[in-house]
C-alpha atoms as a PDB file:
ATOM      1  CA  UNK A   1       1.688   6.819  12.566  1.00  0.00           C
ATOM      2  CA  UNK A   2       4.928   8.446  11.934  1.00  0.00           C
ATOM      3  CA  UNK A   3       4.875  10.148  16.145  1.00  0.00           C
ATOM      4  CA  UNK A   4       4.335   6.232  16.780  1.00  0.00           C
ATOM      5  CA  UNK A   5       7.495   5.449  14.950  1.00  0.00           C
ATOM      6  CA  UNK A   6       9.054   8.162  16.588  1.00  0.00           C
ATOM      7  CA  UNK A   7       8.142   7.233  19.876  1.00  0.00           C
ATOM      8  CA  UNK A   8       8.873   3.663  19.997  1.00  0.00           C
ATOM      9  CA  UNK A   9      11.371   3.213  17.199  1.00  0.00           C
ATOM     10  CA  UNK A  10      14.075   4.449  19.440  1.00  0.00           C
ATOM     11  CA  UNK A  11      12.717   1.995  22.433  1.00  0.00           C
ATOM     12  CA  UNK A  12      12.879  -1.164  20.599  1.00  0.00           C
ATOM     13  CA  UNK A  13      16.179  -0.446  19.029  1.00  0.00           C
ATOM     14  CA  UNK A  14      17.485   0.281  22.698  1.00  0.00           C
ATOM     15  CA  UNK A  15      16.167  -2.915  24.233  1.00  0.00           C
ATOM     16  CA  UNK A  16      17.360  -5.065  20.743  1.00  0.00           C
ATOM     17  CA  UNK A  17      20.629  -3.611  20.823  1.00  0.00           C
ATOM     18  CA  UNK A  18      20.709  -4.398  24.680  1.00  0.00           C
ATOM     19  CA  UNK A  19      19.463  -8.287  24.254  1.00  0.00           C
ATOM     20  CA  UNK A  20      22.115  -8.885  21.410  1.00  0.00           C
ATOM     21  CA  UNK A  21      24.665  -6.809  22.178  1.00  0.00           C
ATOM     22  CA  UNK A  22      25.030  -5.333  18.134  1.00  0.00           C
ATOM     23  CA  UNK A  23      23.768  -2.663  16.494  1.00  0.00           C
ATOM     24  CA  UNK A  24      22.991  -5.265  13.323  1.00  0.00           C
ATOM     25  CA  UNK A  25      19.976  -7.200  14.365  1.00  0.00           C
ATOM     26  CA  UNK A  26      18.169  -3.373  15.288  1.00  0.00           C
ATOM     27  CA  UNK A  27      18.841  -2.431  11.883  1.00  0.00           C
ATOM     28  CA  UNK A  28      17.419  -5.282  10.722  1.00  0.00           C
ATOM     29  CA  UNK A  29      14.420  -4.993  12.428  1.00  0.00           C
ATOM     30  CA  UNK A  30      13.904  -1.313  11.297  1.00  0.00           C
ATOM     31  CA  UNK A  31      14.564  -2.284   7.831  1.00  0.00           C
ATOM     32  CA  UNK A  32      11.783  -5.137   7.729  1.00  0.00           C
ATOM     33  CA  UNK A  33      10.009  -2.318   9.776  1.00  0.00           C
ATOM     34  CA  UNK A  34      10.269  -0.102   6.508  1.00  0.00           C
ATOM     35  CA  UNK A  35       9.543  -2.536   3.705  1.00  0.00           C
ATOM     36  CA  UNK A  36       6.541  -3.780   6.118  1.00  0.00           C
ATOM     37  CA  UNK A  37       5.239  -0.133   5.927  1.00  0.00           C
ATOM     38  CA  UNK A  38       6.407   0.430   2.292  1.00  0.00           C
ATOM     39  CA  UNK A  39       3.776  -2.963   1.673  1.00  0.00           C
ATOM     40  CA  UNK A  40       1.369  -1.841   3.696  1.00  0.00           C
ATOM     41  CA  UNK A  41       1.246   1.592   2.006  1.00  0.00           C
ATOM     42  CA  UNK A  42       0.764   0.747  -1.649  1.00  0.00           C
ATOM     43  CA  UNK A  43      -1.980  -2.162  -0.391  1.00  0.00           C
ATOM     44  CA  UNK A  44      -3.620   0.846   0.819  1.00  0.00           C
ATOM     45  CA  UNK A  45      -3.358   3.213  -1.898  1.00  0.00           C
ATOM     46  CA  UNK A  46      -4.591   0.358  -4.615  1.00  0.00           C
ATOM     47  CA  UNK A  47      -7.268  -0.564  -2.549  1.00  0.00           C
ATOM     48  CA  UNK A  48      -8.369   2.777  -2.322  1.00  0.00           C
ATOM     49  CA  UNK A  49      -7.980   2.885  -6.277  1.00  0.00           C
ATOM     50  CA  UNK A  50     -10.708  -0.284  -6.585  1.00  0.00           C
ATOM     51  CA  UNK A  51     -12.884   1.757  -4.743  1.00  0.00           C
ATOM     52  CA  UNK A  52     -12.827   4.519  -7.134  1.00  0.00           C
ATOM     53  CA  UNK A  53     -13.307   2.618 -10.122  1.00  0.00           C
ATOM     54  CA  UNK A  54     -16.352   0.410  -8.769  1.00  0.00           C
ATOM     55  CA  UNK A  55     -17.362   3.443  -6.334  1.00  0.00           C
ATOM     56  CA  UNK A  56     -17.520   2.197  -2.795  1.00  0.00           C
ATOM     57  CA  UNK A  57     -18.106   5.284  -0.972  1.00  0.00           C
ATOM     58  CA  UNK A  58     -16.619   4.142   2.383  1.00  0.00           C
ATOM     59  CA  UNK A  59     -12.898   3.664   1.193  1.00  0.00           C
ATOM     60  CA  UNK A  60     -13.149   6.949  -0.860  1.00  0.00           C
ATOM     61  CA  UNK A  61     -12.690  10.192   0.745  1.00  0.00           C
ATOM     62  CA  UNK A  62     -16.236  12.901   1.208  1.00  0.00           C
ATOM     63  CA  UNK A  63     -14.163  15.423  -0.771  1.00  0.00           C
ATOM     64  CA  UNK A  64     -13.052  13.645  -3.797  1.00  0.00           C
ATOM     65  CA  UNK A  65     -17.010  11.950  -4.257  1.00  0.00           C
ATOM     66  CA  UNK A  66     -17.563  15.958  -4.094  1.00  0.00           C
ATOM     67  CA  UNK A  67     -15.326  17.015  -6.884  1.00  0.00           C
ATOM     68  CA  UNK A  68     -16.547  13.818  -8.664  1.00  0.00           C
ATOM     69  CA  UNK A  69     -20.486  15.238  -8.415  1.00  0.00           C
ATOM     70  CA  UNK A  70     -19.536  18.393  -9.251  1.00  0.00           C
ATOM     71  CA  UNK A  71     -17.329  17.118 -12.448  1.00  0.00           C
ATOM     72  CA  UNK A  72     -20.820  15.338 -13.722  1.00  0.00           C
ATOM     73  CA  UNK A  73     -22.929  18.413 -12.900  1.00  0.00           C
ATOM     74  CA  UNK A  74     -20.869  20.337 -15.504  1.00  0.00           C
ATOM     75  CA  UNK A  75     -20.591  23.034 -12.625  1.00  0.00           C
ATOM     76  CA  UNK A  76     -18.488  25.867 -13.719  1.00  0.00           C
ATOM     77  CA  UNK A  77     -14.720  25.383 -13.868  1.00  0.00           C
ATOM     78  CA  UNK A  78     -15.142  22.138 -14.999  1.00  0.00           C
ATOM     79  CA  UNK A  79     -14.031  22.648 -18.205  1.00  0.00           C
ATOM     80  CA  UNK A  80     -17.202  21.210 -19.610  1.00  0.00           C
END
C-alpha cells in the first residue's frame, strides 16, 4: 500500500494542483486521503479482534492460531 501512495500520491497532487491552480485543494485531498486510511486501518484491526474472540480462522493469521494451540497444549515455555 504505502509504494502505491508513493507512486501516485505525487501524480494526483500534480494534476489537482494543475486543475485549480493552488496548492490547498491537494492538501485537502491528501488529508481526507489520511483520515480515509487512518478509518480504514482501525476497521481492520477490530475486525480482526472479533475474529479472535469468536475464532474465525480466516481473518486470523496461521501463526498466531499456532501460538494459540501451543498455549493450550501447555507446551514448554508456556509458563503453564
Amino acid at each position: 500500500m504505502g509504494n502505491l501512495g508513493g507512486f501516485f500520491g505525487p501524480s494526483i497532487v500534480g494534476v489537482i494542483k494543475d486543475k485549480t491552480g493552488s496548492n490547498v485543494a491537494a492538501l485537502v485531498f491528501l488529508g481526507g486521503a489520511l483520515l480515509t486510511m487512518a478509518v480504514l486501518t482501525l476497521a481492520v484491526a477490530k475486525s480482526k479482534s472479533v475474529a479472535r474472540r469468536i475464532g474465525i480462522p480466516s481473518l486470523v493469521s496461521h501463526a498466531e492460531i499456532g501460538r494459540n494451540e501451543l498455549r493450550a497444549r501447555g507446551s514448554p515455555g508456556s509458563g503453564r
